[in-house]
C-alpha atoms as a PDB file:
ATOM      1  CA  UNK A   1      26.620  10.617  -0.591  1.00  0.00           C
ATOM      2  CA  UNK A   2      22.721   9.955   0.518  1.00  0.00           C
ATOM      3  CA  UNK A   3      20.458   8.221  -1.850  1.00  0.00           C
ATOM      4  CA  UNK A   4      18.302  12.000  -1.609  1.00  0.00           C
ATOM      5  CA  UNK A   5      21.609  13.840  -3.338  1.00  0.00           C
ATOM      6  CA  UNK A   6      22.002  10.968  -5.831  1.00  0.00           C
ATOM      7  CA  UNK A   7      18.509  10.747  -6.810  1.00  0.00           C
ATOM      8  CA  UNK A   8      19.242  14.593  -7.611  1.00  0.00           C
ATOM      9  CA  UNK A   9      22.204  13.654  -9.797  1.00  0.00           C
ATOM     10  CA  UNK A  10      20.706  13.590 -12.930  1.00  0.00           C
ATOM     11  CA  UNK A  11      19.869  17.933 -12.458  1.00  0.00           C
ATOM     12  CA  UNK A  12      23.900  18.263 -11.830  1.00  0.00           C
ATOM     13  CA  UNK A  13      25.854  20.330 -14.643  1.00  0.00           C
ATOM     14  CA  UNK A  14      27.946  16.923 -16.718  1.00  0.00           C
ATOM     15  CA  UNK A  15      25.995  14.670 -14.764  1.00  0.00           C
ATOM     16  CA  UNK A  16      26.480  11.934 -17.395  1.00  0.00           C
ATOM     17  CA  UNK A  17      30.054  12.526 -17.731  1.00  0.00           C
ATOM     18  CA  UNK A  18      29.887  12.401 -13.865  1.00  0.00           C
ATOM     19  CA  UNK A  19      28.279   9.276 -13.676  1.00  0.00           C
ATOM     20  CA  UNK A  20      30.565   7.491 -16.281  1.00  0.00           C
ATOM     21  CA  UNK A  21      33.607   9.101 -15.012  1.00  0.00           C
ATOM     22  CA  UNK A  22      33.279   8.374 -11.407  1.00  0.00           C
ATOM     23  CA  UNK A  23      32.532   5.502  -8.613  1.00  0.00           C
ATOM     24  CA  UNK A  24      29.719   6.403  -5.789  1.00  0.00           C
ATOM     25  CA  UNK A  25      29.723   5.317  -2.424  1.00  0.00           C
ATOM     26  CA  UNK A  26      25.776   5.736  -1.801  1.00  0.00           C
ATOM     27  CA  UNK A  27      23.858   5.649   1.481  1.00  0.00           C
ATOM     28  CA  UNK A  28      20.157   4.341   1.208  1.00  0.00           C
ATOM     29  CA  UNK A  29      17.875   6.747   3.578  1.00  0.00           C
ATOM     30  CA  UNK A  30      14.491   4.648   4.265  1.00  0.00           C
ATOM     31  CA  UNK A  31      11.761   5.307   1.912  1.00  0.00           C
ATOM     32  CA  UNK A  32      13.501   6.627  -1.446  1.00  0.00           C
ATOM     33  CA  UNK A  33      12.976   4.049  -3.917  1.00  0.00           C
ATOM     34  CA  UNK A  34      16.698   3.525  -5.431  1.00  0.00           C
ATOM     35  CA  UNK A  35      16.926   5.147  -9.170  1.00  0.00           C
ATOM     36  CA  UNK A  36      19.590   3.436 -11.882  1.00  0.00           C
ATOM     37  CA  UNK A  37      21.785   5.795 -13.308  1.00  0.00           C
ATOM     38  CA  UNK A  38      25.004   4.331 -12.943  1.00  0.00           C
ATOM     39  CA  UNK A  39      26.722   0.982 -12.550  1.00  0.00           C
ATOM     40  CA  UNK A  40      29.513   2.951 -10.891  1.00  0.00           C
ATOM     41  CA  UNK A  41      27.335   3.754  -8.038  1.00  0.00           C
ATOM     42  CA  UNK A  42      27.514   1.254  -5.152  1.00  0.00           C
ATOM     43  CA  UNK A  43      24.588   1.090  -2.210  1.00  0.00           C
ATOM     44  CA  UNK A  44      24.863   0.596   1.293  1.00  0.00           C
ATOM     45  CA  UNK A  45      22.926   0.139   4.142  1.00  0.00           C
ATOM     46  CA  UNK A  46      23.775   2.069   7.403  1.00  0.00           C
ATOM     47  CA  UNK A  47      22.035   2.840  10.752  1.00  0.00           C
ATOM     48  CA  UNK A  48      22.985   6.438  10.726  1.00  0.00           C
ATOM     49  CA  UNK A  49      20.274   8.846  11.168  1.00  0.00           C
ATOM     50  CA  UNK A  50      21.871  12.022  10.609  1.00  0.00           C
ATOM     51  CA  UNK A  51      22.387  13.990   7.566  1.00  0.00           C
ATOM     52  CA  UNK A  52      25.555  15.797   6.260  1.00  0.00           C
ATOM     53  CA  UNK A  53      23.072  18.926   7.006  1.00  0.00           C
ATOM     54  CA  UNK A  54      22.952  17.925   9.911  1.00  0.00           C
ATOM     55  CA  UNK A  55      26.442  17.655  10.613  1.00  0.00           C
ATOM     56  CA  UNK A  56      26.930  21.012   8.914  1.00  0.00           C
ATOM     57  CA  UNK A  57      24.749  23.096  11.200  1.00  0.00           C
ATOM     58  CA  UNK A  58      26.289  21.055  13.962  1.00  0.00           C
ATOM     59  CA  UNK A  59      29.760  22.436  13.615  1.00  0.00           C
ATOM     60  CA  UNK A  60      28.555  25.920  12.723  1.00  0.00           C
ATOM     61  CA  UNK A  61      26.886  26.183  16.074  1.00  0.00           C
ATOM     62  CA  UNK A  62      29.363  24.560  17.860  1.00  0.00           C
ATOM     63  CA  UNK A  63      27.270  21.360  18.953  1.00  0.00           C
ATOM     64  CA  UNK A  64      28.522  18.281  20.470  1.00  0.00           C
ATOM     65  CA  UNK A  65      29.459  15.173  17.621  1.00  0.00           C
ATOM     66  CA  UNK A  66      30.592  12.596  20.245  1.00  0.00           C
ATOM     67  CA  UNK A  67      26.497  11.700  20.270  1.00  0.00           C
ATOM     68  CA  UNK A  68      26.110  11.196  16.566  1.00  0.00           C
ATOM     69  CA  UNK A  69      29.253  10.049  15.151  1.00  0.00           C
ATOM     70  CA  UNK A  70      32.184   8.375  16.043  1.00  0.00           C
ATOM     71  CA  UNK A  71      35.900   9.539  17.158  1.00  0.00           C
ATOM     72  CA  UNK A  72      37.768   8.830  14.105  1.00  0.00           C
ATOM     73  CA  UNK A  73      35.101  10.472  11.536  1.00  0.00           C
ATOM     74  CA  UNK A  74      34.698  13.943  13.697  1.00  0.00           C
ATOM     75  CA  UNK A  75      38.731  13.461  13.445  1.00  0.00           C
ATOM     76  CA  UNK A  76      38.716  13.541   9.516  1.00  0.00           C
ATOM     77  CA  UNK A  77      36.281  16.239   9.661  1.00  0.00           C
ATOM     78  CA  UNK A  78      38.520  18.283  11.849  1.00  0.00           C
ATOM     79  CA  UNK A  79      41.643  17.404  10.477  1.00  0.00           C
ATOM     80  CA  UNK A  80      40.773  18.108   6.734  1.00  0.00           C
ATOM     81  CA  UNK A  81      38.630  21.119   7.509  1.00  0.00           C
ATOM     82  CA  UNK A  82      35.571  19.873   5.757  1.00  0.00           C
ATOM     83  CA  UNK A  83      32.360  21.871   6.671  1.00  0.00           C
END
């Protein structure tokens, strides 16, 4: 998820039980100071400057992925029907 949905974590319905249940693959954004909420949640840098948003409104208008991510992922998105 992106650092701005986990800095949002702590408004989710169960968010402790979420935290304590759960591990968390987080992607810092530049800018948002990192919150502690969780030692399950690991951080990691990446160059990608796109949003799941993005990504979203993307697919619902039919726009071309090749430019902003690569094969396999747009595969995975495809293939598992997410969006």
């Amino acid at each position: 998820m992106g650092l701005d949905n986990y800095c949002k974590i702590k408004d989710w319905k169960d968010s402790d039980e979420l935290l304590n249940q759960y591990e968390y693959i987080v992607f810092k954004r530049d800018n948002i100071k990192i919150p502690y909420f969780s030692n399950k949640a690991h951080f990691i840098d990446v160059s990608i400057d796109i949003s799941s948003k993005q990504v979203r409104n993307m697919i619902q208008n039919n726009g071309n992925l090749e430019n902003v991510l690569n094969k396999e992922v747009i595969e995975f998105i495809k293939k598992n029907n997410l969006y």
